[in-house]
N, C-alpha and C. Protein backbone atom coordinates (compact mmCIF):
# COMPACT_ATOMS: atom_id res chain seq x y z
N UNK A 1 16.46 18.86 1.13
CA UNK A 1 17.48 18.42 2.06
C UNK A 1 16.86 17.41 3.01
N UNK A 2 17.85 16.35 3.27
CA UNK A 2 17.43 15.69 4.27
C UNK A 2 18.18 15.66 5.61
N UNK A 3 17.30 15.62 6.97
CA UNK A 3 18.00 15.63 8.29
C UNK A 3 17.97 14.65 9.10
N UNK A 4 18.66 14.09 9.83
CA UNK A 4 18.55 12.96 10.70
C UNK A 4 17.77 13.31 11.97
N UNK A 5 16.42 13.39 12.17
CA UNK A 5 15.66 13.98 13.67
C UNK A 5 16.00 12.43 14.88
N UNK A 6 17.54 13.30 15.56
CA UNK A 6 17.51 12.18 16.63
C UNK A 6 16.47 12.23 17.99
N UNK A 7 15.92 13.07 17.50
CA UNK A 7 14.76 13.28 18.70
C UNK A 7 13.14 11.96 18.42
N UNK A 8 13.61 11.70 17.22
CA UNK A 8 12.37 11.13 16.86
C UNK A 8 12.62 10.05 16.23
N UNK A 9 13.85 9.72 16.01
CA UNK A 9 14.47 8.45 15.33
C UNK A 9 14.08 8.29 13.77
N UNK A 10 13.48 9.42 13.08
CA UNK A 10 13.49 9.24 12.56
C UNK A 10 14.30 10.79 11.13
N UNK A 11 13.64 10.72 9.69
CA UNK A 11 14.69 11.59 9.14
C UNK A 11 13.08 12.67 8.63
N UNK A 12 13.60 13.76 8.55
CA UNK A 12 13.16 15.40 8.04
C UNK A 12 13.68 15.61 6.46
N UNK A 13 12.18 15.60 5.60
CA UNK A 13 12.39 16.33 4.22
C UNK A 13 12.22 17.25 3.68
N UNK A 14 12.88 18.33 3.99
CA UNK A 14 12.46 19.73 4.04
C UNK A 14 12.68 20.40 2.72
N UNK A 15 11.87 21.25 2.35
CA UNK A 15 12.15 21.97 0.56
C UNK A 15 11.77 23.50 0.94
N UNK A 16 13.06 23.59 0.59
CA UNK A 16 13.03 25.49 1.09
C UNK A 16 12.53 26.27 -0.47
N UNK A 17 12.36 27.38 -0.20
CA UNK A 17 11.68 28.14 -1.41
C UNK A 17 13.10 28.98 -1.90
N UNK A 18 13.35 29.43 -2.99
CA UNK A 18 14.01 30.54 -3.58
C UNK A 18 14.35 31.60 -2.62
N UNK A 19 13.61 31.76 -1.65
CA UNK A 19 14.19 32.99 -0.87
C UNK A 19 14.49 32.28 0.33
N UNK A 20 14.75 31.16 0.50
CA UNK A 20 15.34 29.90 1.42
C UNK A 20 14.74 30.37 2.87
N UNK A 21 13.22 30.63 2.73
CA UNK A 21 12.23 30.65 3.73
C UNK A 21 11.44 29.83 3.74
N UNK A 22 10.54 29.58 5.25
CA UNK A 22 9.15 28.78 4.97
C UNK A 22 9.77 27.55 4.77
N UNK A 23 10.76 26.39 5.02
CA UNK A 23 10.51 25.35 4.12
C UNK A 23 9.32 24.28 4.54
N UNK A 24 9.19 23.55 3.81
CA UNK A 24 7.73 22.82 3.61
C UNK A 24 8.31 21.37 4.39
N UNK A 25 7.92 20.73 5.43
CA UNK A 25 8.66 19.58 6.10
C UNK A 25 7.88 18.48 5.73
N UNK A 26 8.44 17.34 5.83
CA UNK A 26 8.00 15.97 6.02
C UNK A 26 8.59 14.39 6.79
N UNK A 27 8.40 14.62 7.83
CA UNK A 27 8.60 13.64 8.61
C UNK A 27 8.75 12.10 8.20
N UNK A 28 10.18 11.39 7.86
CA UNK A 28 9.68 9.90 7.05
C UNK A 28 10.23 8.89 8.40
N UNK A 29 9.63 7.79 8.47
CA UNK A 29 10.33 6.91 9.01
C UNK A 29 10.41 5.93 8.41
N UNK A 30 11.54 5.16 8.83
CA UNK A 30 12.82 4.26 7.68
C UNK A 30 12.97 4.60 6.59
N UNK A 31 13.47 5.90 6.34
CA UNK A 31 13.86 6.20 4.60
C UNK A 31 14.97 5.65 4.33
N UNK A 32 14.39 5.40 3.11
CA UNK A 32 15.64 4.43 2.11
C UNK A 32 16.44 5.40 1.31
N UNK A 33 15.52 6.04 0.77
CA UNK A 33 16.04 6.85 0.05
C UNK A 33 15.38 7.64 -1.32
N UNK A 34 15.80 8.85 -1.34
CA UNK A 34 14.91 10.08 -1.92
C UNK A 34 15.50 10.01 -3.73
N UNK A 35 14.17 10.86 -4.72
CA UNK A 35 14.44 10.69 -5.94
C UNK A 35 14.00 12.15 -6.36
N UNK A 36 13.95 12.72 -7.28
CA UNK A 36 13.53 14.23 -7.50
C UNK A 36 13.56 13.57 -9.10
N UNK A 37 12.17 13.83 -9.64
CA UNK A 37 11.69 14.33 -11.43
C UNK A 37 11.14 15.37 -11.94
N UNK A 38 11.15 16.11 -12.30
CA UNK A 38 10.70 16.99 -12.57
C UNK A 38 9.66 17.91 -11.84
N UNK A 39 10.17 18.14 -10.89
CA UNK A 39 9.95 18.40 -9.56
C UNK A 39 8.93 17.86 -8.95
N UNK A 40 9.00 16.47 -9.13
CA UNK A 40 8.63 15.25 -8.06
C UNK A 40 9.33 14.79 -7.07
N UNK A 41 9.21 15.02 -5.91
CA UNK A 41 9.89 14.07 -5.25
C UNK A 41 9.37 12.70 -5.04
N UNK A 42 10.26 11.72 -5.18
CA UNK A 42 9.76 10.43 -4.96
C UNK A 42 10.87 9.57 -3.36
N UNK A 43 9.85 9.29 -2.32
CA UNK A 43 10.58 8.68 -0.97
C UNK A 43 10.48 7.48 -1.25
N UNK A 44 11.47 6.73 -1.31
CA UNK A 44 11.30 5.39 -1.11
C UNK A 44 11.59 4.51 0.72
N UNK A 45 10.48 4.22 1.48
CA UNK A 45 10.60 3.80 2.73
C UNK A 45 9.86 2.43 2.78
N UNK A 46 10.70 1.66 3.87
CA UNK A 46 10.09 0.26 3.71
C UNK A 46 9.55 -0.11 2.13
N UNK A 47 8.45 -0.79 2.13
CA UNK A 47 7.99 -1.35 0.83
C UNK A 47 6.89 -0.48 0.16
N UNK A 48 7.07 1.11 0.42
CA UNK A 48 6.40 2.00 -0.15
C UNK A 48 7.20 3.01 -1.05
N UNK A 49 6.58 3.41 -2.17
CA UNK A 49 7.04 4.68 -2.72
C UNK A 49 6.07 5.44 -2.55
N UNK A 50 6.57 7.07 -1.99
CA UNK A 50 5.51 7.75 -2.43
C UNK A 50 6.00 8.67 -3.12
N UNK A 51 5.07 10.07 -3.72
CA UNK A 51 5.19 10.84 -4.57
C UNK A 51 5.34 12.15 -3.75
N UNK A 52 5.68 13.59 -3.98
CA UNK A 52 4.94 14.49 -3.18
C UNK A 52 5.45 15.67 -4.31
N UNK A 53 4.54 16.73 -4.34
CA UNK A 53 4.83 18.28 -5.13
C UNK A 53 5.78 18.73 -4.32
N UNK A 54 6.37 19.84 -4.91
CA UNK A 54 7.07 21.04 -4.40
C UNK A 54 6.76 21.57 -2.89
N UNK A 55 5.79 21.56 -2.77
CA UNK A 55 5.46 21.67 -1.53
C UNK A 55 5.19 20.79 -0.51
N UNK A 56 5.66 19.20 -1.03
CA UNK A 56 5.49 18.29 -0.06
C UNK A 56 4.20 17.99 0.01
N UNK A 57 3.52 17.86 -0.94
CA UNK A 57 1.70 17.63 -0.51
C UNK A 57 2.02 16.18 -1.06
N UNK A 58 1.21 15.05 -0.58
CA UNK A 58 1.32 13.69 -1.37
C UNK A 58 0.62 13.50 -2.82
N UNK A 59 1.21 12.76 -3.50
CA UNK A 59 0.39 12.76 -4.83
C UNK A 59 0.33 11.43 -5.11
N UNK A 60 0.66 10.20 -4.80
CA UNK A 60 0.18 9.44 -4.96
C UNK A 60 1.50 8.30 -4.13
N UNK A 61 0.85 6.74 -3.39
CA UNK A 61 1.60 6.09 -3.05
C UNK A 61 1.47 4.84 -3.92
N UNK A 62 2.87 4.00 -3.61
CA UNK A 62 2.64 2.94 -4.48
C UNK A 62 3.52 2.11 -3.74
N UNK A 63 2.34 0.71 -3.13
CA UNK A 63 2.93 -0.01 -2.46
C UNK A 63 3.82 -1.22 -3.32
N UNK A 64 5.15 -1.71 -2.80
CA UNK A 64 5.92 -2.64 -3.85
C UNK A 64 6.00 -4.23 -3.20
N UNK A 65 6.01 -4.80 -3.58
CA UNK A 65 5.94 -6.34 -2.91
C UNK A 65 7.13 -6.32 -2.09
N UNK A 66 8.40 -5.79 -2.50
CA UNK A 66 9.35 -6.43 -1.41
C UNK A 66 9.92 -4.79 -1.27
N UNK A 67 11.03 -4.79 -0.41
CA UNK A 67 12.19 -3.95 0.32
C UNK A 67 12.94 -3.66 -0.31
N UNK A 68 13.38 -2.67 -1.06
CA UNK A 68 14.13 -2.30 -1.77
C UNK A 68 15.38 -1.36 -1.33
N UNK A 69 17.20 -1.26 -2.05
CA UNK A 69 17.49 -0.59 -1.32
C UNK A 69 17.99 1.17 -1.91
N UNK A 70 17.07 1.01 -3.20
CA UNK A 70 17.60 2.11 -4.13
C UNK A 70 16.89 2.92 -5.15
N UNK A 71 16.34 4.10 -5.38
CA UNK A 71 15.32 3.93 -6.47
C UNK A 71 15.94 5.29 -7.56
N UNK A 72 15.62 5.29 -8.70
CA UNK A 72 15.84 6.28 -9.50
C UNK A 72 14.65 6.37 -10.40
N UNK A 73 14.37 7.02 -10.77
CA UNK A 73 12.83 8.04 -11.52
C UNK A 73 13.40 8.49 -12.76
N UNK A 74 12.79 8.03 -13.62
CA UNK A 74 13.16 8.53 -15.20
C UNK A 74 12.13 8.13 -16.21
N UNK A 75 11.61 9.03 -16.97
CA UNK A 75 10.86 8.55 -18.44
C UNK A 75 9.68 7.99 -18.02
N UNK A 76 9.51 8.30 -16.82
CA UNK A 76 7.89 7.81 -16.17
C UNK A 76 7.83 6.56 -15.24
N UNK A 77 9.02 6.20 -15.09
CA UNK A 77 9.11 4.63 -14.65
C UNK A 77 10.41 4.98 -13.40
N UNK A 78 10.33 3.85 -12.19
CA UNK A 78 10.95 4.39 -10.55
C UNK A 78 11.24 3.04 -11.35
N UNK A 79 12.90 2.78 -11.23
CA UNK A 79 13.69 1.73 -11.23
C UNK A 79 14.50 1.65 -9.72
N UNK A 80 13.88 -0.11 -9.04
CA UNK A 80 14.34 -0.43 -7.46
C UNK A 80 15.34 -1.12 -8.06
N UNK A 81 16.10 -1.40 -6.96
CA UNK A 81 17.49 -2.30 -6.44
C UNK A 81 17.03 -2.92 -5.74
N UNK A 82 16.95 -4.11 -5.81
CA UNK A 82 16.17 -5.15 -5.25
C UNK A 82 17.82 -6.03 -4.65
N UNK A 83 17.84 -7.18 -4.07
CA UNK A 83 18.56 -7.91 -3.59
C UNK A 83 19.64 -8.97 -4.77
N UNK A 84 19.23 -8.99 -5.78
CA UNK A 84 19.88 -9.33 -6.86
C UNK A 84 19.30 -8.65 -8.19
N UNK A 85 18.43 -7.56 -8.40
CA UNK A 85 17.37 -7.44 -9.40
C UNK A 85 17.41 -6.27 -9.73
N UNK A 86 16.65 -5.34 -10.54
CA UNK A 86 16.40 -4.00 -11.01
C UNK A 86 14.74 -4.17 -11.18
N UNK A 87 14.12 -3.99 -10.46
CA UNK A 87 12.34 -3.70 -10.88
C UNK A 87 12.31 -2.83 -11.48
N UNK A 88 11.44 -2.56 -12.10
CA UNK A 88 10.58 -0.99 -12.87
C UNK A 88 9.22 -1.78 -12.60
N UNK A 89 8.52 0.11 -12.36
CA UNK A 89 6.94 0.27 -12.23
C UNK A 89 6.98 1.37 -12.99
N UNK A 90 5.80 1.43 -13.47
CA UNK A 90 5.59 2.68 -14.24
C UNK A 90 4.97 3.64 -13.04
N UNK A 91 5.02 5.04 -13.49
CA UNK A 91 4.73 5.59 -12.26
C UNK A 91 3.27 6.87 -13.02
């Protein structure tokens, strides 16, 4: 789930467990917008993607040349929405 923290201007990515305790937080600022693969989450903010486990630990970032405003995760590859375009990176 994601929350809007108006205390901090920025947004909360929280992943609750099965017994909808404990959830695991992550603080983003300027999120664009979130992707889930096989229980990857992938954040897309400013001109970064990152990765994170189930528990929100990071697993890897991947910086992109430009600003994107959209991303989807499939078959190993994060497809952006670029300003007229569709990128793919392999991930």
């Amino acid at each position: 789930m994601v929350f809007n923290d108006s205390g901090s201007s920025g947004d909360v990515l929280a992943v609750y467990d099965k017994d909808i305790s404990a959830p695991a937080e992550l603080y983003i600022d300027k999120l664009t917008n979130i992707c889930e693969d096989n229980g990857i989450c992938y954040v897309l903010s400013g001109n970064k993607l990152s990765s994170y486990n189930s528990k929100l630990q990071p697993l890897k970032e991947y910086e992109l040349d430009d600003v994107y405003s959209d991303v989807v995760v499939m078959n190993g590859y994060a497809y952006l929405l670029g300003y007229n375009e569709v990128q793919r990176i392999a991930l």
